[in-house]
C-alpha atoms as a PDB file:
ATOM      1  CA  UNK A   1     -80.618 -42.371 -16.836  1.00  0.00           C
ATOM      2  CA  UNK A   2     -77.381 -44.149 -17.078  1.00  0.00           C
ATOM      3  CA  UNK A   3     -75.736 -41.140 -18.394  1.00  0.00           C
ATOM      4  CA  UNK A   4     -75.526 -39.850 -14.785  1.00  0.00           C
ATOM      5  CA  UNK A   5     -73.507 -42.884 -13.506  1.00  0.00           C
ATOM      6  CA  UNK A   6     -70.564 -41.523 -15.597  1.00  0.00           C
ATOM      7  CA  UNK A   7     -68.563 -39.594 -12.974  1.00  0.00           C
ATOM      8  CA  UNK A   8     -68.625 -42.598 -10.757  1.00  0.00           C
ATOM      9  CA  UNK A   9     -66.272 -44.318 -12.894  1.00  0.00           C
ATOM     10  CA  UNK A  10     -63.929 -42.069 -12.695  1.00  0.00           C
ATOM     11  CA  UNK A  11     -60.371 -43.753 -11.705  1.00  0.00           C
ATOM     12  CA  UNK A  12     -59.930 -41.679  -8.551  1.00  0.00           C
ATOM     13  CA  UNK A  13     -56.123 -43.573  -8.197  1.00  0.00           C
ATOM     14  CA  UNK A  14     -55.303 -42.457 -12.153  1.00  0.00           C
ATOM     15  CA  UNK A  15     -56.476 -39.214 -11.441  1.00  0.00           C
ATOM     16  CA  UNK A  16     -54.052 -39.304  -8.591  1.00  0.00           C
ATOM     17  CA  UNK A  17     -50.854 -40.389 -10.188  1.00  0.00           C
ATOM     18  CA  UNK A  18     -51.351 -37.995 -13.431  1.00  0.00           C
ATOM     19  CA  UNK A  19     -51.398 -35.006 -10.639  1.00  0.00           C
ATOM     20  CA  UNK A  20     -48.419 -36.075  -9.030  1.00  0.00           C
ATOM     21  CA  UNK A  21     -46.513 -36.828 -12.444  1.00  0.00           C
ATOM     22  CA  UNK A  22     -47.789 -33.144 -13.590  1.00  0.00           C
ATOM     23  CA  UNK A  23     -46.722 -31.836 -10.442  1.00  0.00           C
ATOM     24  CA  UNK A  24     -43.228 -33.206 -10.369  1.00  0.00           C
ATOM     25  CA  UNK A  25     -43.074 -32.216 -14.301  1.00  0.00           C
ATOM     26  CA  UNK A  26     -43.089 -29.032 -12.835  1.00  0.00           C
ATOM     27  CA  UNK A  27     -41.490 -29.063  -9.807  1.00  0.00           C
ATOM     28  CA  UNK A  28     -38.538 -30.290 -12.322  1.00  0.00           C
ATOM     29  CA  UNK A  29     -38.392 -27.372 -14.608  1.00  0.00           C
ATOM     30  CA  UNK A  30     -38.745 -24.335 -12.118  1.00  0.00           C
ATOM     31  CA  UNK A  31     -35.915 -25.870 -10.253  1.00  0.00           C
ATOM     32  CA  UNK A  32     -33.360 -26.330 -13.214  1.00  0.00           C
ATOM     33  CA  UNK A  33     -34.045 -22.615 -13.735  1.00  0.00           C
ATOM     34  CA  UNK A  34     -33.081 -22.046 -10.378  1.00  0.00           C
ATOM     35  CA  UNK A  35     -29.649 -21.266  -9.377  1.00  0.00           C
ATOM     36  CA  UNK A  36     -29.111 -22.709  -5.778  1.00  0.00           C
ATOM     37  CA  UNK A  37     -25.803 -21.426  -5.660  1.00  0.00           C
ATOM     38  CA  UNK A  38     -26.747 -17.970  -6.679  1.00  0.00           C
ATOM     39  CA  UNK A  39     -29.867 -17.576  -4.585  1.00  0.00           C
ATOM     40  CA  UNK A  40     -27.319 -18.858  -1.355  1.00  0.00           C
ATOM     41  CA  UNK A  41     -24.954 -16.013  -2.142  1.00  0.00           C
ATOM     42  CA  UNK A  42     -27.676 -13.139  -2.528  1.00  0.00           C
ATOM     43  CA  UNK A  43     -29.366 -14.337   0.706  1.00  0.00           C
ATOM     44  CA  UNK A  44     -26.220 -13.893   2.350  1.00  0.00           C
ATOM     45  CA  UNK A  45     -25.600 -11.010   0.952  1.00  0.00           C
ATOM     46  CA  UNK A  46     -29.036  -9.448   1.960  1.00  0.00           C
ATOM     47  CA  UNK A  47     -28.093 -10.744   5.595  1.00  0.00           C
ATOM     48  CA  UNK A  48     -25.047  -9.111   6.008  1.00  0.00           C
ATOM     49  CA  UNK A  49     -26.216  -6.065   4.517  1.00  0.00           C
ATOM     50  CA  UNK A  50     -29.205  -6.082   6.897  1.00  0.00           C
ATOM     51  CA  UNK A  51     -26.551  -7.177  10.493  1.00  0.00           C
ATOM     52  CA  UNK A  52     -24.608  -3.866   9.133  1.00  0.00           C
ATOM     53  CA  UNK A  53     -27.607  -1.588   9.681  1.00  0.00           C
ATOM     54  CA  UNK A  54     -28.706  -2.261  12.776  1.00  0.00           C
END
């Protein structure tokens, strides 16, 4: 019977933090394979292309 106390000792709080640590883990790598500079430029590209047709 005391198998079924198992999941109540669980570390809700570690749980917690090893989300958030995964989450910035990747949070970190799609954004250093983002170029901010490059995405600025094609959105304003894509604007003015789209103020010329109308």
């Amino acid at each position: 019977m005391k198998q079924q106390n198992q999941a109540s000792k669980t570390n809700a709080q570690k749980v917690r933090q090893q989300n958030q640590a995964s989450a910035q883990g990747f949070n970190q790598e799609f954004a250093s394979e983002t170029d901010a500079q490059e995405v600025r430029q094609q959105n304003q590209a894509s604007a003015q292309k789209k103020n010329q047709q109308q």
